[in-house]
C-alpha atoms as a PDB file:
ATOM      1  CA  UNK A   1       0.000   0.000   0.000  1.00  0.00           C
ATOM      2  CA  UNK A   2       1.407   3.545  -1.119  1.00  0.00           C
ATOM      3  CA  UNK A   3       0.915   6.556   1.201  1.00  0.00           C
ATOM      4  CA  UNK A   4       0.502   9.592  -0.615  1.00  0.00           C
ATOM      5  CA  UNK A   5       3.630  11.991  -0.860  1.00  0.00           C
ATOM      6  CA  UNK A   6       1.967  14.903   1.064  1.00  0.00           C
ATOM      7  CA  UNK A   7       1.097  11.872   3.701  1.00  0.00           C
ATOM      8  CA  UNK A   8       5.028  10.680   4.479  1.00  0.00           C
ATOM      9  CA  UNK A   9       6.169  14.173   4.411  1.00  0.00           C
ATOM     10  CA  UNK A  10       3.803  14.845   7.043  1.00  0.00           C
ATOM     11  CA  UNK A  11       4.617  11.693   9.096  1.00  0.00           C
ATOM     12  CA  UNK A  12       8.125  12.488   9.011  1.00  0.00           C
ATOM     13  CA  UNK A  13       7.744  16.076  10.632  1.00  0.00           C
ATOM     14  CA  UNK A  14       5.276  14.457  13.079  1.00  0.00           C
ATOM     15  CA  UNK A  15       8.235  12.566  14.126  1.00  0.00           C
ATOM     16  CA  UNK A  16      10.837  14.935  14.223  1.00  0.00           C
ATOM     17  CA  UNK A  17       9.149  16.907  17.064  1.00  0.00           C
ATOM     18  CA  UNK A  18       8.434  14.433  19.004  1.00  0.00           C
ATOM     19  CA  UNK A  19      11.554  14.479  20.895  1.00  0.00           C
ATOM     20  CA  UNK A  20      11.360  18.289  20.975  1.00  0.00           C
ATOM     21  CA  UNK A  21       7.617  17.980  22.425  1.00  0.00           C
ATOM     22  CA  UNK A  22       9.291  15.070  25.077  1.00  0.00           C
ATOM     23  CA  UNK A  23      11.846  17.888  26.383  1.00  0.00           C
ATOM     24  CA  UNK A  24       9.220  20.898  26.741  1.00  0.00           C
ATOM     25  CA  UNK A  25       7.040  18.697  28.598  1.00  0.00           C
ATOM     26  CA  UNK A  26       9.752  17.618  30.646  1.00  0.00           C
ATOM     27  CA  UNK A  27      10.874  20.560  31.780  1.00  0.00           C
ATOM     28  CA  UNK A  28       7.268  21.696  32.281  1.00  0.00           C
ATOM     29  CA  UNK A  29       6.381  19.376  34.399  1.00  0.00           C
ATOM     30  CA  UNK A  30       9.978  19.789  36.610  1.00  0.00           C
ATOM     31  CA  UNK A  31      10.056  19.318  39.525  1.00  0.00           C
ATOM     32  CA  UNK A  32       7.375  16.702  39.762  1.00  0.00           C
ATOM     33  CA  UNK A  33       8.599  15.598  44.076  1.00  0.00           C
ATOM     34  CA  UNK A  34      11.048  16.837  46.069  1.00  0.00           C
ATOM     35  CA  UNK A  35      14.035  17.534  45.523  1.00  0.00           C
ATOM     36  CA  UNK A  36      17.236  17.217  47.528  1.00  0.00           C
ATOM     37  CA  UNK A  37      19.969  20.286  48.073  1.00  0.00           C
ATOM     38  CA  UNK A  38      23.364  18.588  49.544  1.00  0.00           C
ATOM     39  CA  UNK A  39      25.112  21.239  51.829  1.00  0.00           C
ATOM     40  CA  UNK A  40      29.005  20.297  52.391  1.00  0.00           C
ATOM     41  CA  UNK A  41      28.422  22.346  56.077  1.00  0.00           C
ATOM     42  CA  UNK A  42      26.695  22.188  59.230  1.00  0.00           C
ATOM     43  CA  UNK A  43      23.611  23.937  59.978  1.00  0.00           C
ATOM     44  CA  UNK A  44      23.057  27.751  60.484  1.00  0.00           C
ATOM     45  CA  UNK A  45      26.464  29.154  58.749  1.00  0.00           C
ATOM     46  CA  UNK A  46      26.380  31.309  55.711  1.00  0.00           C
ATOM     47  CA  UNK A  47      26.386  28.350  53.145  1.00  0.00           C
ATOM     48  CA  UNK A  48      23.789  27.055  54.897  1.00  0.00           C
ATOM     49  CA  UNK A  49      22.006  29.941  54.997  1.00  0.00           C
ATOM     50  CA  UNK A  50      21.981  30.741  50.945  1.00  0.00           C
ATOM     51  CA  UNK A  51      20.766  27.728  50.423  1.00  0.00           C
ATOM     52  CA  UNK A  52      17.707  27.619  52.294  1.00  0.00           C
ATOM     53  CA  UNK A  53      16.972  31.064  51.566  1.00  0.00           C
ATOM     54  CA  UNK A  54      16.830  30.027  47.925  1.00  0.00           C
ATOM     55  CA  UNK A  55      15.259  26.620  48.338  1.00  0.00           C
ATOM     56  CA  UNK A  56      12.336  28.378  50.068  1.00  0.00           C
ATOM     57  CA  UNK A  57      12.225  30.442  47.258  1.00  0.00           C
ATOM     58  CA  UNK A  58      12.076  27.531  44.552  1.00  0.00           C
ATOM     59  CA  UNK A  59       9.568  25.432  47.298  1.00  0.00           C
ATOM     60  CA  UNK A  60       7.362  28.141  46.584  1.00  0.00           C
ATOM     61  CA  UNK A  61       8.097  29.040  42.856  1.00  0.00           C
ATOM     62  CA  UNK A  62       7.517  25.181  41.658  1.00  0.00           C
ATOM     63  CA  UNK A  63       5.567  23.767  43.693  1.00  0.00           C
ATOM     64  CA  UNK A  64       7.439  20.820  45.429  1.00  0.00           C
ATOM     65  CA  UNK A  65       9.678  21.238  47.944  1.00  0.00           C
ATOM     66  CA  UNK A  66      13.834  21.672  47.787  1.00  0.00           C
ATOM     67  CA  UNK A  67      14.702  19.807  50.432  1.00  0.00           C
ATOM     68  CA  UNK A  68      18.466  21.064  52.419  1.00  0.00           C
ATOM     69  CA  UNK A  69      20.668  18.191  53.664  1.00  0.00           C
ATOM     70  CA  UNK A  70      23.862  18.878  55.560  1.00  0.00           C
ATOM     71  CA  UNK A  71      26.473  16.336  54.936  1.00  0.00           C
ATOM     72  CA  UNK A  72      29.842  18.238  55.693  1.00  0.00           C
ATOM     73  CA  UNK A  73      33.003  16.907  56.166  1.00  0.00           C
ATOM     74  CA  UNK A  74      36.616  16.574  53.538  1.00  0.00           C
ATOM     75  CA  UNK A  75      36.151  20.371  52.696  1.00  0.00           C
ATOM     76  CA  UNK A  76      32.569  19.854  51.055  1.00  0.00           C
ATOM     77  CA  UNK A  77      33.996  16.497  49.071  1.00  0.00           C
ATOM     78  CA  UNK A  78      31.704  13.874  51.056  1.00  0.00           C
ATOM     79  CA  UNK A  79      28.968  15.881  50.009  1.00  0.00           C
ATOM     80  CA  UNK A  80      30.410  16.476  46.389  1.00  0.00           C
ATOM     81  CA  UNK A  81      30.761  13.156  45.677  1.00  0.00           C
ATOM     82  CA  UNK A  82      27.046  11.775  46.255  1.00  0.00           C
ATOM     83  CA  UNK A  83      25.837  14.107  44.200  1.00  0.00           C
ATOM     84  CA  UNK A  84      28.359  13.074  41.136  1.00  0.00           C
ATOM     85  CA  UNK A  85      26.868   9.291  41.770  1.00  0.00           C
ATOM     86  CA  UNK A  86      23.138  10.822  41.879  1.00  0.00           C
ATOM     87  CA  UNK A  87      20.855  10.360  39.119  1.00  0.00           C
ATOM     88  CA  UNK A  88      21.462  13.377  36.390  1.00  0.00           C
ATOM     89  CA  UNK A  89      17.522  13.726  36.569  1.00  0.00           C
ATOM     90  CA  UNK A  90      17.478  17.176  38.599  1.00  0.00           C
ATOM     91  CA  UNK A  91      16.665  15.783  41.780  1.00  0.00           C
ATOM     92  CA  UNK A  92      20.319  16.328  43.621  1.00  0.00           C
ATOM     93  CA  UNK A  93      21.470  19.811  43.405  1.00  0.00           C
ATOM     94  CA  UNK A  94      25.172  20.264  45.275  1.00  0.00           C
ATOM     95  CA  UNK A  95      25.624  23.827  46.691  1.00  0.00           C
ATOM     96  CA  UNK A  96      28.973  25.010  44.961  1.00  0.00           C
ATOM     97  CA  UNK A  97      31.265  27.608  46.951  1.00  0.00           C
ATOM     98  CA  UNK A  98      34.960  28.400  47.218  1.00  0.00           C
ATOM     99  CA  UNK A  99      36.165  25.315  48.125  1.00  0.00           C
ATOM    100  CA  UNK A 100      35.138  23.573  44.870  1.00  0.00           C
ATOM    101  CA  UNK A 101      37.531  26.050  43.152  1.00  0.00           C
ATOM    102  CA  UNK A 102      41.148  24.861  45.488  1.00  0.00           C
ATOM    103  CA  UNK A 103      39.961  21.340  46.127  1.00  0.00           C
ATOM    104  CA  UNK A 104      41.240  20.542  42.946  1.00  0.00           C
ATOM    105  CA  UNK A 105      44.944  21.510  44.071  1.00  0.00           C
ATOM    106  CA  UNK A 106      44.331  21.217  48.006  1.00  0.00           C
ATOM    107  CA  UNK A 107      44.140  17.628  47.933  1.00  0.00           C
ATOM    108  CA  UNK A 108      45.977  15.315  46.623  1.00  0.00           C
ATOM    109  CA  UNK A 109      43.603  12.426  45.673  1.00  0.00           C
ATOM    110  CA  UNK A 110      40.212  13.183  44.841  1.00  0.00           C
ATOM    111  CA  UNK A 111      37.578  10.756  43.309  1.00  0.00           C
ATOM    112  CA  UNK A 112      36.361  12.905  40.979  1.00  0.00           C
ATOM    113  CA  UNK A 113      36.800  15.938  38.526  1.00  0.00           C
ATOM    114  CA  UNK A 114      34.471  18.535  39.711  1.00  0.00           C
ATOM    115  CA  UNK A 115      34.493  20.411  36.315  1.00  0.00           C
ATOM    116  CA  UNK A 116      34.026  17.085  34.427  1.00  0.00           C
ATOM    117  CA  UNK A 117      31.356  15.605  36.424  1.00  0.00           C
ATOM    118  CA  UNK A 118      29.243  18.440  37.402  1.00  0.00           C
ATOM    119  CA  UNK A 119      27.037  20.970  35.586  1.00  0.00           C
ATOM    120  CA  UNK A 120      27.358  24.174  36.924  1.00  0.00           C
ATOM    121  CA  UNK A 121      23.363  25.552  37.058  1.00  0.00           C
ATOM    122  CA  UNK A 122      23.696  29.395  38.338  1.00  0.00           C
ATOM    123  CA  UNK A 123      25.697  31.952  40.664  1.00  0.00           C
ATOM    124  CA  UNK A 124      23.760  32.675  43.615  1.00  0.00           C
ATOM    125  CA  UNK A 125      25.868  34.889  46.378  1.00  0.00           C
ATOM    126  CA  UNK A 126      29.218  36.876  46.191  1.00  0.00           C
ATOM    127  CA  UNK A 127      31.091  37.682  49.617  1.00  0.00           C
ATOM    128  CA  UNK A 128      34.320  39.155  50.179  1.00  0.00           C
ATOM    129  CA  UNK A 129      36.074  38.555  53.341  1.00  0.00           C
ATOM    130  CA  UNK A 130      37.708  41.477  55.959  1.00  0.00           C
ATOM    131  CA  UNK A 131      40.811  41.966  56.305  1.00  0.00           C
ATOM    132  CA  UNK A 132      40.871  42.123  60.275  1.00  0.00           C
ATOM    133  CA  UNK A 133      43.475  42.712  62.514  1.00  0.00           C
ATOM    134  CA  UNK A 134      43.734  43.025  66.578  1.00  0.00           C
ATOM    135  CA  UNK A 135      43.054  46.683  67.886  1.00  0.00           C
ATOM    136  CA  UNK A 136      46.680  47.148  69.217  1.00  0.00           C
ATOM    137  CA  UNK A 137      48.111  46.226  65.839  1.00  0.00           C
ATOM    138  CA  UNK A 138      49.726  49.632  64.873  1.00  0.00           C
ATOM    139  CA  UNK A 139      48.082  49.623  61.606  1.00  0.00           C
ATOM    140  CA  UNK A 140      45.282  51.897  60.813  1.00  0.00           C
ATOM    141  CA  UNK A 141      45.181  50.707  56.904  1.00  0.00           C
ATOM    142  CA  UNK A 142      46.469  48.000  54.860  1.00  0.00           C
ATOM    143  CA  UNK A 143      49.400  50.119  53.681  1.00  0.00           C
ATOM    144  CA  UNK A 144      50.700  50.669  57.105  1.00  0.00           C
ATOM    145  CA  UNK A 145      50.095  47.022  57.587  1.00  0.00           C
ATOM    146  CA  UNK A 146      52.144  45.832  54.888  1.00  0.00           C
ATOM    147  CA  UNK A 147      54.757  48.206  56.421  1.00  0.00           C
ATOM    148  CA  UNK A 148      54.610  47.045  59.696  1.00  0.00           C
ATOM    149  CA  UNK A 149      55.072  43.009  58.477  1.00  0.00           C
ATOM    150  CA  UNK A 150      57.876  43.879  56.608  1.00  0.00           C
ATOM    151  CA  UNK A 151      59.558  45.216  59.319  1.00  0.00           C
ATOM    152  CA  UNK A 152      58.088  42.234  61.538  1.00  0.00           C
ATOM    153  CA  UNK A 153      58.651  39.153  59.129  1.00  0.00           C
ATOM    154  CA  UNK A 154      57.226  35.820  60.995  1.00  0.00           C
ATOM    155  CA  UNK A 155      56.260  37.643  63.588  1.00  0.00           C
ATOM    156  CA  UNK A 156      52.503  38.144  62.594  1.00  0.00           C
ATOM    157  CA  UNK A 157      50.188  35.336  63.471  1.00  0.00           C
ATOM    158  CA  UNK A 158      47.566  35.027  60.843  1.00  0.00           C
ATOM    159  CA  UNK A 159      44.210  33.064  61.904  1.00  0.00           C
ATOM    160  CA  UNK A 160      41.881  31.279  60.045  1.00  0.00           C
ATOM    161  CA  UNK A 161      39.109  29.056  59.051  1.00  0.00           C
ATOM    162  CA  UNK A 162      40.923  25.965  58.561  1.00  0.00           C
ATOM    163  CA  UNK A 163      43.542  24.563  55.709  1.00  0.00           C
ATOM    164  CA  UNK A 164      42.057  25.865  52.470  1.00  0.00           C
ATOM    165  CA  UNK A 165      39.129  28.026  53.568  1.00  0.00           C
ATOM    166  CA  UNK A 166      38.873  31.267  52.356  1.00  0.00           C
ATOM    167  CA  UNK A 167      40.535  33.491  54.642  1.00  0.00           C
ATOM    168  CA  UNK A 168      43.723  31.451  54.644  1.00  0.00           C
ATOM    169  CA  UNK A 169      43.857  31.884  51.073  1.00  0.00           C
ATOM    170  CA  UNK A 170      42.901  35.310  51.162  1.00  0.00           C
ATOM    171  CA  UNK A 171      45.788  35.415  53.438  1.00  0.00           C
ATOM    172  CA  UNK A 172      48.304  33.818  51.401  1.00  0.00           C
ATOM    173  CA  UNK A 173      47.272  35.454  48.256  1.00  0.00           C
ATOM    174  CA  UNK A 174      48.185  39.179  50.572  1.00  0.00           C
ATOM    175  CA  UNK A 175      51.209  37.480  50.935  1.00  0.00           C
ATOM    176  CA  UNK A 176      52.073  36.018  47.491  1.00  0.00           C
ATOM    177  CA  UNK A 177      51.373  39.893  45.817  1.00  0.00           C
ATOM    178  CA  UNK A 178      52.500  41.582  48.860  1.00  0.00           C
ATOM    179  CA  UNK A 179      56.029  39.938  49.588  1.00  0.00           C
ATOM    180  CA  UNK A 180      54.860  40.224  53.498  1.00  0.00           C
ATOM    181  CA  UNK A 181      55.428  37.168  55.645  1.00  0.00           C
ATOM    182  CA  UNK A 182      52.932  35.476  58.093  1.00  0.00           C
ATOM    183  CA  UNK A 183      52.664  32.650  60.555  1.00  0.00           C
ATOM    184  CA  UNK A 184      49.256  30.954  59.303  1.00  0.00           C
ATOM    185  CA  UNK A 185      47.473  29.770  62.708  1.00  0.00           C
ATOM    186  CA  UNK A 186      44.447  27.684  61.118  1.00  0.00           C
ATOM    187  CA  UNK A 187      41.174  27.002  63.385  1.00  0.00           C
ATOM    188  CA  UNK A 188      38.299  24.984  63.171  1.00  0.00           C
ATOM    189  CA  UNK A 189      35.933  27.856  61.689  1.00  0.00           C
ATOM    190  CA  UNK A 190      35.743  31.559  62.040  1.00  0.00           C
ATOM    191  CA  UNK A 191      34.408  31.778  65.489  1.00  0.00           C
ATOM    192  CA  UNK A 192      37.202  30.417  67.039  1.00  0.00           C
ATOM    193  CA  UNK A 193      39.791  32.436  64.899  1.00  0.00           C
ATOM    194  CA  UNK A 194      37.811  36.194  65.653  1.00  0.00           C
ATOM    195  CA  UNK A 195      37.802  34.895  69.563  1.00  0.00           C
ATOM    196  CA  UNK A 196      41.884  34.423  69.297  1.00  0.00           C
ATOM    197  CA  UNK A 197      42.237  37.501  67.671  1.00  0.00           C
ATOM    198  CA  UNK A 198      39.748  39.758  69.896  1.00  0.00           C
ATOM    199  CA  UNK A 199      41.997  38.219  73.068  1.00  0.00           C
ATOM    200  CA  UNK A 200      45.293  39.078  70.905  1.00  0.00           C
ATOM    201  CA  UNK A 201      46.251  35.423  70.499  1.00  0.00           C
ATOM    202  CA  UNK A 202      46.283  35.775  66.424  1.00  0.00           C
ATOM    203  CA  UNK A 203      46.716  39.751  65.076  1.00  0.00           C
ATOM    204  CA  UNK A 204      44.791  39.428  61.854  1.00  0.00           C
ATOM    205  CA  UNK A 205      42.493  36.749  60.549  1.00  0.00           C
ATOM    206  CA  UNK A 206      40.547  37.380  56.927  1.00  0.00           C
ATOM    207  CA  UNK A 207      37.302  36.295  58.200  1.00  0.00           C
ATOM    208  CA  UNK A 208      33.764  36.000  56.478  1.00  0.00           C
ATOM    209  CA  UNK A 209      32.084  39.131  56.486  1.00  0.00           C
ATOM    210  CA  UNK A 210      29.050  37.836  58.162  1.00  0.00           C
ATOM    211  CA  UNK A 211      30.578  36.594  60.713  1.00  0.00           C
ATOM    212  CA  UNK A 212      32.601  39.874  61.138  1.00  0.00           C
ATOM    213  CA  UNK A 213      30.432  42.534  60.335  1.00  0.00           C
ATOM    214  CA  UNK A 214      29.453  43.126  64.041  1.00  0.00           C
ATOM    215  CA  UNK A 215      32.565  42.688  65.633  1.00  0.00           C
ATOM    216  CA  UNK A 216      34.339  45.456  63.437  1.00  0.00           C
ATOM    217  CA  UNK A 217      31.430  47.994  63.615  1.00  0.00           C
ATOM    218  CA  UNK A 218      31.440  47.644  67.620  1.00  0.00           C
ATOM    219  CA  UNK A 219      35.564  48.272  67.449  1.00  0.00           C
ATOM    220  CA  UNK A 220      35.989  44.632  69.232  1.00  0.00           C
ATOM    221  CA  UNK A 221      38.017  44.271  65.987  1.00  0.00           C
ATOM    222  CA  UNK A 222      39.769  46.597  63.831  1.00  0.00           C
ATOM    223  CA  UNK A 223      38.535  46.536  60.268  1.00  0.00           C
ATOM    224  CA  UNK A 224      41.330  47.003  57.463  1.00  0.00           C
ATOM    225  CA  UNK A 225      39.427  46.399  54.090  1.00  0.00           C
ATOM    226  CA  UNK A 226      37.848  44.207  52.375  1.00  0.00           C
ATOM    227  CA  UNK A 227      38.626  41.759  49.558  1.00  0.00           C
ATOM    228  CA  UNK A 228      36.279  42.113  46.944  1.00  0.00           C
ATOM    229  CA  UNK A 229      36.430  44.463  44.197  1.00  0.00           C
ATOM    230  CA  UNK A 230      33.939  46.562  45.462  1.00  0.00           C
ATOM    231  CA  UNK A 231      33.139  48.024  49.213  1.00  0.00           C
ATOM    232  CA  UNK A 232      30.426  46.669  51.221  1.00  0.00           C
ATOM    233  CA  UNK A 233      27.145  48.204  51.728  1.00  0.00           C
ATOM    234  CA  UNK A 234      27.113  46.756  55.282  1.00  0.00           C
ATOM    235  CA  UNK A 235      30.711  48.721  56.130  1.00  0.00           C
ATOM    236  CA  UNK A 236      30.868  51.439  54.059  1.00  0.00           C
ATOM    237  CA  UNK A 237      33.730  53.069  55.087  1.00  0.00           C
ATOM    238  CA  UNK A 238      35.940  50.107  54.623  1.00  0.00           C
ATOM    239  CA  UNK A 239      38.229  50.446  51.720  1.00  0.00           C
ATOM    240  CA  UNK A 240      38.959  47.646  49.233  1.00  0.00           C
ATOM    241  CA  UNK A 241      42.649  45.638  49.672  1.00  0.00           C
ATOM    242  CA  UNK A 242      42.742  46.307  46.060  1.00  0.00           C
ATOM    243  CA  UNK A 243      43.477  49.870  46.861  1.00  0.00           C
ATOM    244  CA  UNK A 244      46.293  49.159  47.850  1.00  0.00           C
ATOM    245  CA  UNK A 245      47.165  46.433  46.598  1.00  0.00           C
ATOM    246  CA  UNK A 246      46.159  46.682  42.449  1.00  0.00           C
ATOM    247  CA  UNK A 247      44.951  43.369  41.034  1.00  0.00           C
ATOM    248  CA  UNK A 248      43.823  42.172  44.606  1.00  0.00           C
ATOM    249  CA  UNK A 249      40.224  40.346  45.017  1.00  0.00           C
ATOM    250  CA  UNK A 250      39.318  37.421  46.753  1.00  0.00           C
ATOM    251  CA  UNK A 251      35.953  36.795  47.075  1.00  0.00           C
ATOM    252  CA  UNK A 252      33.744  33.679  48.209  1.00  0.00           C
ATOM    253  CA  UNK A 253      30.791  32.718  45.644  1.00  0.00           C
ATOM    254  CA  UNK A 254      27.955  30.494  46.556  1.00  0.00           C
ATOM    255  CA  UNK A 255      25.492  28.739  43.727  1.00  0.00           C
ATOM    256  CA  UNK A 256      24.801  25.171  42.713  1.00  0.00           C
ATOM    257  CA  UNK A 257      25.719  22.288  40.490  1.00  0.00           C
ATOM    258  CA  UNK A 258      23.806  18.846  39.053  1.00  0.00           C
ATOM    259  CA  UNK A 259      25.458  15.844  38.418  1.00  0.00           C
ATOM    260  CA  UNK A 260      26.723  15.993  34.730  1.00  0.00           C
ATOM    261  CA  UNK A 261      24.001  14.842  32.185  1.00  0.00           C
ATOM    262  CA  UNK A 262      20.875  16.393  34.135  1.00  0.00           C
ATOM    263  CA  UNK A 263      18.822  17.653  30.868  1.00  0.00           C
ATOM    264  CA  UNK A 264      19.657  20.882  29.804  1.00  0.00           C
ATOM    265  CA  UNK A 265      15.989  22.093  29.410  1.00  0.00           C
ATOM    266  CA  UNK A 266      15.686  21.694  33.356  1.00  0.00           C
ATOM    267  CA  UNK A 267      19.326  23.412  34.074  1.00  0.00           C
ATOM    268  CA  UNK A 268      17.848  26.606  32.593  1.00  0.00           C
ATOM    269  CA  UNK A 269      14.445  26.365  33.949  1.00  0.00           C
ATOM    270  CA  UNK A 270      16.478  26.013  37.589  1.00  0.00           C
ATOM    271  CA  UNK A 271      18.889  29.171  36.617  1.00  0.00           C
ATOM    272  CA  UNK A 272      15.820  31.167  35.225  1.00  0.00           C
ATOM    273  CA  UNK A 273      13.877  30.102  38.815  1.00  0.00           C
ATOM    274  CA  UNK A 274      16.617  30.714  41.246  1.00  0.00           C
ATOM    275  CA  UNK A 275      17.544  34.297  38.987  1.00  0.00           C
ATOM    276  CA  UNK A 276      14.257  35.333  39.132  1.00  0.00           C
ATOM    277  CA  UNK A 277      14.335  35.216  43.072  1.00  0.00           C
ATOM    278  CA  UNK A 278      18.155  36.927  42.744  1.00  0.00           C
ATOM    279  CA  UNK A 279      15.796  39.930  41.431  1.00  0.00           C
ATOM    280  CA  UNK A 280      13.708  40.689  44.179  1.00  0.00           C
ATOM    281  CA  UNK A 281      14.306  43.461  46.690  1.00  0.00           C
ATOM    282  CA  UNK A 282      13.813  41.129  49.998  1.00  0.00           C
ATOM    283  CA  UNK A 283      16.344  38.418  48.790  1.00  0.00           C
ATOM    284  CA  UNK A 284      18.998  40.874  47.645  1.00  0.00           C
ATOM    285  CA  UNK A 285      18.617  43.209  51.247  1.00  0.00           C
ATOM    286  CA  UNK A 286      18.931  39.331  52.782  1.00  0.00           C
ATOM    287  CA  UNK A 287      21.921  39.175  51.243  1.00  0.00           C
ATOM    288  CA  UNK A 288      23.702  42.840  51.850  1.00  0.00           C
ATOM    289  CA  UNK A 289      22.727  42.064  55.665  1.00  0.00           C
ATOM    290  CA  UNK A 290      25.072  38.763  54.951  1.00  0.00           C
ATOM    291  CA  UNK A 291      27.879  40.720  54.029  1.00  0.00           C
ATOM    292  CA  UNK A 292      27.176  39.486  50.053  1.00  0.00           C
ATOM    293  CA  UNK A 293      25.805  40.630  46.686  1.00  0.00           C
ATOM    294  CA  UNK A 294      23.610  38.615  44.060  1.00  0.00           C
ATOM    295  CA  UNK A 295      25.342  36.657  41.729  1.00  0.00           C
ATOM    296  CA  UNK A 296      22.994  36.041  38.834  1.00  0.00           C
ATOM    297  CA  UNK A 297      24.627  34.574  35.744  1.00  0.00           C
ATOM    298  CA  UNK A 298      23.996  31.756  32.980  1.00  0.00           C
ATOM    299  CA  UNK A 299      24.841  28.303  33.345  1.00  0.00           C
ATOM    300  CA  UNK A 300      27.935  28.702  30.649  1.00  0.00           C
ATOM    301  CA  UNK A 301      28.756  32.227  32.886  1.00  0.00           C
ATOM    302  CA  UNK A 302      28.886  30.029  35.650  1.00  0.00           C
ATOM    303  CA  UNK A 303      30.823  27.217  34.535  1.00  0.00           C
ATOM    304  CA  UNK A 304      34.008  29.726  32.978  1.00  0.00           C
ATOM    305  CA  UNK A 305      33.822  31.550  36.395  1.00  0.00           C
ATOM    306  CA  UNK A 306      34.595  28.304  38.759  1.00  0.00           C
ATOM    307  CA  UNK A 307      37.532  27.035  35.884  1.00  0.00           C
ATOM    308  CA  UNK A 308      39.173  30.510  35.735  1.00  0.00           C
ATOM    309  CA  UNK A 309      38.993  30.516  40.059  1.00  0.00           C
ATOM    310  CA  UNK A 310      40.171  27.191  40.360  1.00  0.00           C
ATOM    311  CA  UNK A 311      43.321  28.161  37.971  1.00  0.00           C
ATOM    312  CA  UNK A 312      43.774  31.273  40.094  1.00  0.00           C
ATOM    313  CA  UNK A 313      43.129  29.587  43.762  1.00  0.00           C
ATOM    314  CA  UNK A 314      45.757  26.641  42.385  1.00  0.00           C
ATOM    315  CA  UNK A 315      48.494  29.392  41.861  1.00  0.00           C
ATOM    316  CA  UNK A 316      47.744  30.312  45.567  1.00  0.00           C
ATOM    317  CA  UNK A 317      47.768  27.135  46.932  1.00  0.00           C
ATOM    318  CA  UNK A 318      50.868  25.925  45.121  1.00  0.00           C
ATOM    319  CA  UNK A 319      52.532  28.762  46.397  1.00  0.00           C
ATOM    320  CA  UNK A 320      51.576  28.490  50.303  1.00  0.00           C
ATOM    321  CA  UNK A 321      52.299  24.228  50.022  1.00  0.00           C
ATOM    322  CA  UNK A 322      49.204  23.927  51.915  1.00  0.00           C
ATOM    323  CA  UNK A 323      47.714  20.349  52.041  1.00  0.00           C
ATOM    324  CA  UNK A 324      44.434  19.211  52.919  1.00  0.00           C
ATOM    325  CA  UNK A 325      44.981  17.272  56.482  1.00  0.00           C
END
């Protein structure tokens, strides 16, 4: 039996969109349950934070809820890796951040390739840290700082959030562009570090600025800078390190990743989502109170942004030696 010619021609289209139609109406109907968020930290710090602000915000934009689960532990890598070995169906989002960026170098060993087996999805939060020193420290501004280390080489105890956390390399990058030199004291976290340096047992420690923020605006703490490119609405008055030291920025940015092979059609609808919420007036004064900015950018934004900081935080690292105990 012959079909007619207009008949085939027509079949044949018909066909062709079919896997076109198969995408939009996957995407549509995305999320369709919950979905999990892995957190590589413990409840109630800043990366913790972002990402239930956000979740809340795509609970209520789709319709199911995004479920947060802390699993911290190996600088974020625990948590890392189960996502990797997750279904790529959209269902196990990892929230990214500046460790992601010198894990690569930190350790020696990892089981994965974070930039080969994760899709970076969106940008969510940028946060400098503060260059902080202890009030007795004769050092009014970072100039006078590097003045006073170079006259006092190894004799300046630098505190921080651990091996590989973004004060200490904050700290060593000062030190790499700065020729000063430092004794790095590392701590479990930045509460521990700011309590050493308010007592004096550390003089300067490049903390998060949330965790900061109140101690240098009630003097407990004597503000320096900070390390972004830009000064911080919360501390106005604080000069960038860049201004005196050109070139300088070190900033901390939080967003999220899928396991590598999550359809594309749902990676933008999650970017459009979460920079839809990066838009409104409420999130973005959320995140100024944090110490951070908004971070909205596309998935392929994304993606160049955490290769070109891991081959600038690997330059660090190599030049520190740190190791990841």
């Amino acid at each position: 039996m012959e079909y007619p010619r207009r008949k085939v021609l027509h079949l044949v289209a018909g066909a062709a969109a079919l896997p076109a139609l198969s995408l939009l109406a996957r995407a549509q109907s995305y999320p369709s349950r919950p979905v999990r968020w892995l957190v590589g930290f413990t409840p109630a710090g800043g990366n913790d934070i972002t990402a239930r602000l956000i979740g809340q915000w795509l609970t209520e934009r789709l319709g199911q809820p995004f479920v947060i689960e802390n699993r911290p532990g190996a600088g974020t890598n625990i948590a890392a890796e189960a996502v990797i070995h997750a279904p790529p169906d959209g269902y196990t989002l990892f929230l990214t951040n500046f460790s992601n960026a010198v894990n690569a170098s930190l350790y020696e060993k990892l089981n994965f390739n974070f930039m080969r087996d994760m899709a970076p999805v969106v940008g969510i939060s940028r946060a400098p840290v503060i260059m902080a020193v202890h009030p007795s420290l004769p050092a009014k501004t970072v100039a006078d700082f590097i003045a006073y280390a170079k006259t006092n080489p190894g004799k300046i105890n630098m505190g921080s959030a651990g091996i590989g956390s973004a004060g200490h390399l904050a700290g060593e990058l000062f030190q790499m562009m700065t020729g000063v030199k430092l004794i790095h004291v590392p701590y479990r976290g930045n509460a521990p570090a700011l309590t050493d340096l308010i007592a004096g047992q550390v003089q300067l420690v490049f903390p998060s600025s949330a965790s900061a923020i109140e101690y240098v605006k009630t003097g407990k703490v004597r503000g320096l800078a900070v390390t972004g490119a830009v000064r911080l609405d919360a501390l106005p008055d604080l000069p960038t390190v860049a201004d005196s030291v050109p070139g300088y920025e070190a900033s901390s940015v939080q967003g999220f990743a899928v396991p590598k092979g999550t359809p594309p059609e749902i990676v933008e609808k999650l970017n459009k989502e979460v920079n839809a919420g990066l838009a409104d007036p409420k999130i973005k004064a959320r995140f100024a109170d944090l110490g951070a900015s908004v971070f909205p950018v596309t998935p392929a934004e994304f993606t160049k942004f955490i290769e070109d900081e891991t081959e600038k935080w690997g330059k660090v690292v190599k030049f520190s030696g740190a190791k990841a105990e």
